[in-house]
PDB file of N, CA and C in Angstrom:
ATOM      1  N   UNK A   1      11.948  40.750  94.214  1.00  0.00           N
ATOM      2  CA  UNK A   1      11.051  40.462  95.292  1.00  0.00           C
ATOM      3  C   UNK A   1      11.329  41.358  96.489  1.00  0.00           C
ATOM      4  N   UNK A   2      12.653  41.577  96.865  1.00  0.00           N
ATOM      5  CA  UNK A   2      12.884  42.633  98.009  1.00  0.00           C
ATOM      6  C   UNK A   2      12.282  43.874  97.817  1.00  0.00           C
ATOM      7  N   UNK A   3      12.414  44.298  96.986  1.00  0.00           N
ATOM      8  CA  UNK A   3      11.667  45.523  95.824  1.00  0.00           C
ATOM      9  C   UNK A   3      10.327  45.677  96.500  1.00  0.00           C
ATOM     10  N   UNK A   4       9.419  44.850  96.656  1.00  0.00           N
ATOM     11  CA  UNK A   4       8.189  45.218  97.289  1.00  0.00           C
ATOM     12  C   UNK A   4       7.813  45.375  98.801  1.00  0.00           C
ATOM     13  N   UNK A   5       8.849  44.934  99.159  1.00  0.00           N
ATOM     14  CA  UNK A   5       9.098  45.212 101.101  1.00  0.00           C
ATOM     15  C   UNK A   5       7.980  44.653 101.494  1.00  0.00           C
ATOM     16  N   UNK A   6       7.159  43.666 101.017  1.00  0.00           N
ATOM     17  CA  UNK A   6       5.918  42.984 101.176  1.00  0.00           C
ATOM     18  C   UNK A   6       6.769  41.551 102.334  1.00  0.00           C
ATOM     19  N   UNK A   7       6.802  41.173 102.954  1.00  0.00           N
ATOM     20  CA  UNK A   7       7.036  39.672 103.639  1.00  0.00           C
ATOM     21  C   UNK A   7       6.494  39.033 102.747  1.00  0.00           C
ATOM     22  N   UNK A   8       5.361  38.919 103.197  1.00  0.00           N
ATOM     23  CA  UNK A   8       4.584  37.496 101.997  1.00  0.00           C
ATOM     24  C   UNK A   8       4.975  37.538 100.759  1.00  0.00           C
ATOM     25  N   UNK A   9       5.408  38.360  99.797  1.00  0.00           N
ATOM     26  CA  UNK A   9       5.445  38.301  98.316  1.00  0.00           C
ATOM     27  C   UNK A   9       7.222  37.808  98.679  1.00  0.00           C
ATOM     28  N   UNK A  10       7.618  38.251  99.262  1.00  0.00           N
ATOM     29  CA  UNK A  10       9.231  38.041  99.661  1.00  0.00           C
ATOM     30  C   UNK A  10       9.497  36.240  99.827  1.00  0.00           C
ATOM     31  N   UNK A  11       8.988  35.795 101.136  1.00  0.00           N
ATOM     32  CA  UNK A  11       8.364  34.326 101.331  1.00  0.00           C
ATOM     33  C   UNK A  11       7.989  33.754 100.025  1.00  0.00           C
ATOM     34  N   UNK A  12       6.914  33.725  99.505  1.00  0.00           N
ATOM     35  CA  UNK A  12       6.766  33.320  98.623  1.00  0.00           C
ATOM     36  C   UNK A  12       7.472  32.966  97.207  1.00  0.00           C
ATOM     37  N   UNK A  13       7.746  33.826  96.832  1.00  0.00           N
ATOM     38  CA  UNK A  13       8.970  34.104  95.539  1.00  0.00           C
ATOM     39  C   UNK A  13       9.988  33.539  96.020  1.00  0.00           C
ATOM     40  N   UNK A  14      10.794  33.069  97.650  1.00  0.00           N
ATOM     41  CA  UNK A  14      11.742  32.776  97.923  1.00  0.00           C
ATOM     42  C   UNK A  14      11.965  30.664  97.597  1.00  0.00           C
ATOM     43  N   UNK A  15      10.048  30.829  97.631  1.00  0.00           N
ATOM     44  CA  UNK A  15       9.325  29.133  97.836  1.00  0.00           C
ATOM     45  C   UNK A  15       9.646  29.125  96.418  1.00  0.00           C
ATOM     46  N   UNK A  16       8.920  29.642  95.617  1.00  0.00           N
ATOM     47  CA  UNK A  16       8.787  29.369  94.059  1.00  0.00           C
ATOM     48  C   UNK A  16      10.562  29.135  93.469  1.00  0.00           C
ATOM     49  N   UNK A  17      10.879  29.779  94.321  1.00  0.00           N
ATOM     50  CA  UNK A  17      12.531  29.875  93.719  1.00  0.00           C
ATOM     51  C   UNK A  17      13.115  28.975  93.701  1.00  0.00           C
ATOM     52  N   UNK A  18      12.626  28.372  94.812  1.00  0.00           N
ATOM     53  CA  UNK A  18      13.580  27.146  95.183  1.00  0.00           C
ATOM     54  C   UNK A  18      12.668  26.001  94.601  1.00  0.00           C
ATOM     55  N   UNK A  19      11.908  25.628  94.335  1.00  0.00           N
ATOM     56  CA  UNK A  19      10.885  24.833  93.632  1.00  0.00           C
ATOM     57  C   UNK A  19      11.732  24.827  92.313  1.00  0.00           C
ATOM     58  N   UNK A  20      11.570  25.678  91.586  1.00  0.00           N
ATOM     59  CA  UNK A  20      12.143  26.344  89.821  1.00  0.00           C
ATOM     60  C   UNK A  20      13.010  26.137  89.525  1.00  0.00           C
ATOM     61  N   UNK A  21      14.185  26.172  90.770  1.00  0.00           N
ATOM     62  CA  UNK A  21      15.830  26.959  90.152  1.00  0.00           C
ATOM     63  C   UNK A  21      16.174  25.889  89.640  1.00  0.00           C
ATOM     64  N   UNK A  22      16.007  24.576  89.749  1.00  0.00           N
ATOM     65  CA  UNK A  22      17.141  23.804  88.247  1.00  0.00           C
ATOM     66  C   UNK A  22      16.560  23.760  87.669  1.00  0.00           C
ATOM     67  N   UNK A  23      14.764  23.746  87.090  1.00  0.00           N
ATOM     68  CA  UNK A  23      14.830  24.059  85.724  1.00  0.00           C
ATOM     69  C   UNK A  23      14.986  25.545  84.819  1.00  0.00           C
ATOM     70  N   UNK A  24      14.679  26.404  85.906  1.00  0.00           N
ATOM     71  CA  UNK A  24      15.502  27.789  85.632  1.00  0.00           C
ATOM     72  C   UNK A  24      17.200  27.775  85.331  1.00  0.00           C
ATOM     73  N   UNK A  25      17.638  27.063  86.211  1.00  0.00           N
ATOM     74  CA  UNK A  25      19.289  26.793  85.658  1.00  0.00           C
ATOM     75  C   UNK A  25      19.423  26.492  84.574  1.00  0.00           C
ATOM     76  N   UNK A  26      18.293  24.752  83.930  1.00  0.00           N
ATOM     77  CA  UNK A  26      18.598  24.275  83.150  1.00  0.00           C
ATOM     78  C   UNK A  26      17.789  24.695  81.733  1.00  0.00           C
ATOM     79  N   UNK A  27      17.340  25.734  81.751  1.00  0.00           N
ATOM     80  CA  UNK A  27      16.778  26.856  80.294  1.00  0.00           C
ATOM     81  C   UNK A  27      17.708  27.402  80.459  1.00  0.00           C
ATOM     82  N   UNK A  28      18.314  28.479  80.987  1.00  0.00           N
ATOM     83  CA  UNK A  28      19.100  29.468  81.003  1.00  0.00           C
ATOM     84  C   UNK A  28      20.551  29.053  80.518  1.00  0.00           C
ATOM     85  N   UNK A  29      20.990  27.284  80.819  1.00  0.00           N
ATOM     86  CA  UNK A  29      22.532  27.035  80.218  1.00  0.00           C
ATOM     87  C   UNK A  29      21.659  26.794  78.513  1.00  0.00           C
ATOM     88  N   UNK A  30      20.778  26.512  78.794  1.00  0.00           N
ATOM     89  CA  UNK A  30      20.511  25.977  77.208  1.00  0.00           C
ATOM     90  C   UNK A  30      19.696  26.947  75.758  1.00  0.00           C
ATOM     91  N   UNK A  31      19.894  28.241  76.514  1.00  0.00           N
ATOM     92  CA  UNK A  31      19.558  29.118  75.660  1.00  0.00           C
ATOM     93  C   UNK A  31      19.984  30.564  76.019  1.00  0.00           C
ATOM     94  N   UNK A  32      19.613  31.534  75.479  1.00  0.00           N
ATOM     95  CA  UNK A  32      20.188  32.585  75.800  1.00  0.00           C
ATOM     96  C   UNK A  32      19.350  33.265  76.866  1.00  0.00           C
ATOM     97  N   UNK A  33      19.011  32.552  77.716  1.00  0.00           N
ATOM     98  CA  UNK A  33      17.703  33.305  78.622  1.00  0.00           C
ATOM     99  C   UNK A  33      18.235  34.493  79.442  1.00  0.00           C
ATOM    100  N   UNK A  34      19.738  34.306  79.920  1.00  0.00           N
ATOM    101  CA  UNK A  34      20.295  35.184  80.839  1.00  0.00           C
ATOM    102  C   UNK A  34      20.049  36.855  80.977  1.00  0.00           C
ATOM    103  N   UNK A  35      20.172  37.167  79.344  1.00  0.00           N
ATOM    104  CA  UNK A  35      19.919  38.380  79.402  1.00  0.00           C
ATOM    105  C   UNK A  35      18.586  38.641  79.626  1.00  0.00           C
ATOM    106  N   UNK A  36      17.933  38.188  78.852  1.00  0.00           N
ATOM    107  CA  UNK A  36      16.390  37.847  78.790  1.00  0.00           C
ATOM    108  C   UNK A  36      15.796  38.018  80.315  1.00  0.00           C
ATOM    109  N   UNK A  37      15.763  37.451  81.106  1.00  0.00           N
ATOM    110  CA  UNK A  37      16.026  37.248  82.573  1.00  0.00           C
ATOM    111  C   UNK A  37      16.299  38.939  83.197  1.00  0.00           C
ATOM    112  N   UNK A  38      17.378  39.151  82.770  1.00  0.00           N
ATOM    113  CA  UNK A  38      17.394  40.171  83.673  1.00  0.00           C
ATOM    114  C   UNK A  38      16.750  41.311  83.302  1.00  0.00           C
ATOM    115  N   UNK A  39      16.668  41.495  81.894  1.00  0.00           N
ATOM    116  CA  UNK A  39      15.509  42.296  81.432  1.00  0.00           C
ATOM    117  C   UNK A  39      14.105  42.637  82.223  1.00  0.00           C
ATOM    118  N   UNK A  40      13.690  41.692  82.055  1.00  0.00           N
ATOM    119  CA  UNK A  40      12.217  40.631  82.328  1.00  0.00           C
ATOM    120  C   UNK A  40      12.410  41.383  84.192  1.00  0.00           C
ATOM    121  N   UNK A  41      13.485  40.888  84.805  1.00  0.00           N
ATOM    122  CA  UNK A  41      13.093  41.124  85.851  1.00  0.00           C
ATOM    123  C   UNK A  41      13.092  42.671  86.570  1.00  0.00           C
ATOM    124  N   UNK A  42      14.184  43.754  85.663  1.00  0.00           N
ATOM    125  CA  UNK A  42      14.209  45.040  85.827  1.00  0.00           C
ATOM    126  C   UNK A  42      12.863  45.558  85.186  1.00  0.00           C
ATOM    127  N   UNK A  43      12.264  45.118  84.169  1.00  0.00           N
ATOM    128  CA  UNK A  43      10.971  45.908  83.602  1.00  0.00           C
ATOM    129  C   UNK A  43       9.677  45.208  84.904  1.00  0.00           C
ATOM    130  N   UNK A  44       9.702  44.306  85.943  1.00  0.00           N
ATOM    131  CA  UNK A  44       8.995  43.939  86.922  1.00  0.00           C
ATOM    132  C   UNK A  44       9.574  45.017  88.172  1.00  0.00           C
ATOM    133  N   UNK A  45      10.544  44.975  88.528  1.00  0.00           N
ATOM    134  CA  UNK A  45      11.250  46.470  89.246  1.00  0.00           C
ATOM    135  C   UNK A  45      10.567  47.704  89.861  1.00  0.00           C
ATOM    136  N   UNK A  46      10.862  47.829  88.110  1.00  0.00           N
ATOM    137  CA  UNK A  46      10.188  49.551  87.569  1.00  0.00           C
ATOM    138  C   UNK A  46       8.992  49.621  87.795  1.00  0.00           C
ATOM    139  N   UNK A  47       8.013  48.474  87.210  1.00  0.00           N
ATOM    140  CA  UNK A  47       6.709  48.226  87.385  1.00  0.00           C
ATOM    141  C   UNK A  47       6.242  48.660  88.523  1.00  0.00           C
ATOM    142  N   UNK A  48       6.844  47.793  90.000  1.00  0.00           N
ATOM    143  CA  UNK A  48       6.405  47.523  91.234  1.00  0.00           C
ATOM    144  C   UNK A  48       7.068  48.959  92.140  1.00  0.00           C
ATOM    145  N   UNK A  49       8.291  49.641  91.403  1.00  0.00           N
ATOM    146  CA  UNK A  49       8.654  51.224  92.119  1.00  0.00           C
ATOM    147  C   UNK A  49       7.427  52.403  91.769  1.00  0.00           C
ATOM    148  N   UNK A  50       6.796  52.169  90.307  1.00  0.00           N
ATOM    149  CA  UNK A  50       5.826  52.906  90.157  1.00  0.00           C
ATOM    150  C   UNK A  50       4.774  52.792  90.488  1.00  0.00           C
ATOM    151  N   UNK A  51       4.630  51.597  91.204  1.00  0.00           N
ATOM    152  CA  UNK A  51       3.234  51.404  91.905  1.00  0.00           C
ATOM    153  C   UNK A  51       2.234  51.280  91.391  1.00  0.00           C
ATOM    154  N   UNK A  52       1.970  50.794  90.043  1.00  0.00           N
ATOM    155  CA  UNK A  52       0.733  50.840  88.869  1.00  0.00           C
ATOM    156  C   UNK A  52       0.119  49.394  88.626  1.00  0.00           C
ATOM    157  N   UNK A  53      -0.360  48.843  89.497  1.00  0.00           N
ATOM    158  CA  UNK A  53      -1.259  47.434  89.562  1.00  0.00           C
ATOM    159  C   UNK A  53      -1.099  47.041  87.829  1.00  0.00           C
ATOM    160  N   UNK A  54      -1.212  47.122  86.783  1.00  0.00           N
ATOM    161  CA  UNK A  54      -1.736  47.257  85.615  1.00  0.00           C
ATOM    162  C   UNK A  54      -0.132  46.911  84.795  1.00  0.00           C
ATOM    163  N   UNK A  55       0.843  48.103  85.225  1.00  0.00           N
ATOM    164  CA  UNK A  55       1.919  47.713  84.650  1.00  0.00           C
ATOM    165  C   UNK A  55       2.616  46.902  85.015  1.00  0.00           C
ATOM    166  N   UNK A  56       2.296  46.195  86.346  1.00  0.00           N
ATOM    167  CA  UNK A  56       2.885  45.269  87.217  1.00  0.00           C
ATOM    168  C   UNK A  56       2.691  43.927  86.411  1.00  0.00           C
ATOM    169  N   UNK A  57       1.087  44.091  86.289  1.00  0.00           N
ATOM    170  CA  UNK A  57       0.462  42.689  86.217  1.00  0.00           C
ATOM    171  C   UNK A  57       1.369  42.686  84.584  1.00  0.00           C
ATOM    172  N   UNK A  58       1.160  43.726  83.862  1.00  0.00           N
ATOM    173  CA  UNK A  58       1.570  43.804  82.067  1.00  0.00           C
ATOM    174  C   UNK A  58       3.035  42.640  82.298  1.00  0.00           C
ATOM    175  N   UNK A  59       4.108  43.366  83.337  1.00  0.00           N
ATOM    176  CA  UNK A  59       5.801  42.870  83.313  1.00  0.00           C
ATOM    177  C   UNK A  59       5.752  41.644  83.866  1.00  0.00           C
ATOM    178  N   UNK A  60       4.906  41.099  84.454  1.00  0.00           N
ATOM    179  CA  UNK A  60       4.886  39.807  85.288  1.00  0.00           C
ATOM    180  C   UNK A  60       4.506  38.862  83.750  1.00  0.00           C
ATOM    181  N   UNK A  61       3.081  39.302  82.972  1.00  0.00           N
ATOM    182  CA  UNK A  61       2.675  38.104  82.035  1.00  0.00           C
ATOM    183  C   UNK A  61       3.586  38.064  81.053  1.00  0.00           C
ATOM    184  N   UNK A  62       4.304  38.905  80.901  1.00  0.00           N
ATOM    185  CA  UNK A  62       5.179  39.472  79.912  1.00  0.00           C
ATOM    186  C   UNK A  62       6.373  38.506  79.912  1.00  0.00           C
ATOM    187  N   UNK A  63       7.348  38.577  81.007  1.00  0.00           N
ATOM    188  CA  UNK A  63       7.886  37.737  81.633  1.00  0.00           C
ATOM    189  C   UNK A  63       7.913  36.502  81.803  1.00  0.00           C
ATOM    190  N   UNK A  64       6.683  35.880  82.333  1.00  0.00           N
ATOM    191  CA  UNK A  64       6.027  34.352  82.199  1.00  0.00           C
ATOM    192  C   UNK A  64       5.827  33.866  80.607  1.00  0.00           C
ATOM    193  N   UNK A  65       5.290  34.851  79.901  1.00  0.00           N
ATOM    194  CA  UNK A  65       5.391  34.132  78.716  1.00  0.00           C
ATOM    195  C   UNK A  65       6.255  33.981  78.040  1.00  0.00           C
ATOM    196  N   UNK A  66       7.303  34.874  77.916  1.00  0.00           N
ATOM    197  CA  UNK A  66       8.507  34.550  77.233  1.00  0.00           C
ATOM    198  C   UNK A  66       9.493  33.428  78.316  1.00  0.00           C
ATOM    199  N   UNK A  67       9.013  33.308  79.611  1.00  0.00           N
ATOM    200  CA  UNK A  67       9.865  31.782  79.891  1.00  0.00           C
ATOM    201  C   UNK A  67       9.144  30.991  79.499  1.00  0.00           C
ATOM    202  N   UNK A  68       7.984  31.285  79.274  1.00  0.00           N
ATOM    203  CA  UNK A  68       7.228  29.749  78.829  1.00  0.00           C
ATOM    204  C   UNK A  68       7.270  29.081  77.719  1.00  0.00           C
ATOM    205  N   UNK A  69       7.781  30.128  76.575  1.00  0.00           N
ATOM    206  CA  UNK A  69       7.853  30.212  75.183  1.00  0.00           C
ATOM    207  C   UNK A  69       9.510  29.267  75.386  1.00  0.00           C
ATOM    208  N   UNK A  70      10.284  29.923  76.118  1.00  0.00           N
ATOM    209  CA  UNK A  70      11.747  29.219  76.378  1.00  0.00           C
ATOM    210  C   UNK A  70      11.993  27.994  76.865  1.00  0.00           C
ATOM    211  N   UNK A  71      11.121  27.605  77.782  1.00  0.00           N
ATOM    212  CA  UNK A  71      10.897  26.115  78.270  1.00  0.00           C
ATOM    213  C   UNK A  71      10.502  25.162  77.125  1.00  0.00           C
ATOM    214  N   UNK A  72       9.532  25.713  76.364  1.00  0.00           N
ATOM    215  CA  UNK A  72       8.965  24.866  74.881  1.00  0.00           C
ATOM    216  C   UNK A  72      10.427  24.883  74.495  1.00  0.00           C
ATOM    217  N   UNK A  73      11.438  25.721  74.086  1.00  0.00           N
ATOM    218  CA  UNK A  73      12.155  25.344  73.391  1.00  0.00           C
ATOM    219  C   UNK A  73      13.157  24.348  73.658  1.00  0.00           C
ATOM    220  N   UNK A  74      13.336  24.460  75.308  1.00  0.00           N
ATOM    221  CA  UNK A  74      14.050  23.003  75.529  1.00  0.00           C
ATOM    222  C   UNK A  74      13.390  22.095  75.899  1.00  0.00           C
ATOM    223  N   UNK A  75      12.543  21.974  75.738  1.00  0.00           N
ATOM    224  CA  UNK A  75      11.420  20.492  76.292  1.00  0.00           C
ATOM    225  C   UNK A  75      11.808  19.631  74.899  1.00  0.00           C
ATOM    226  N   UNK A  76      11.504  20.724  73.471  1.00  0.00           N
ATOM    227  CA  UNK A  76      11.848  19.906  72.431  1.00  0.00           C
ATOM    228  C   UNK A  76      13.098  19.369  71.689  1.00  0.00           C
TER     229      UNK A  76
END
C-alpha cells in the first residue's frame, strides 16, 4: 500500500487491515498461506511500480482469489 504514495489507497488498506487481520492471522496459522501472501503481495508491487491499470487489476483478482479459495479451506 505505501507503494502507491496514494493517501487514500494507504487509509484505506490500513481500514481493511485492521477489519481482516485475525481472520488473515487465522488462515495463515492454518495453512500454508504465508508464502502465498507474500508472493501475492510482491506480484501487486510490481504491478502498481509499472503503472499498468490492467496488470494491477490481473495481481489484485489473482490474489483475492487464491485467499478466497484459502478461507474455503478453513471454513471447512
Amino acid at each position: 500500500m505505501e507503494a502507491t504514495k496514494n493517501p487514500l489507497i494507504i487509509r484505506i488498506s490500513r481500514a481493511v487491515e485492521e477489519l481482516f487481520f485475525s481472520s488473515i492471522r487465522r488462515t495463515i496459522s492454518k495453512i500454508e498461506g504465508r508464502q502465498w501472501g507474500v508472493e501475492g503481495h510482491r506480484n501487486i508491487i510490481k504491478a502498481i511500480e509499472g503503472n499498468d491499470a490492467n496488470r494491477i487489476r490481473e495481481a489484485v483478482v489473482m490474489s483475492l482469489d487464491r485467499w478466497s479459495k484459502d478461507l474455503d479451506k478453513v471454513d471447512k
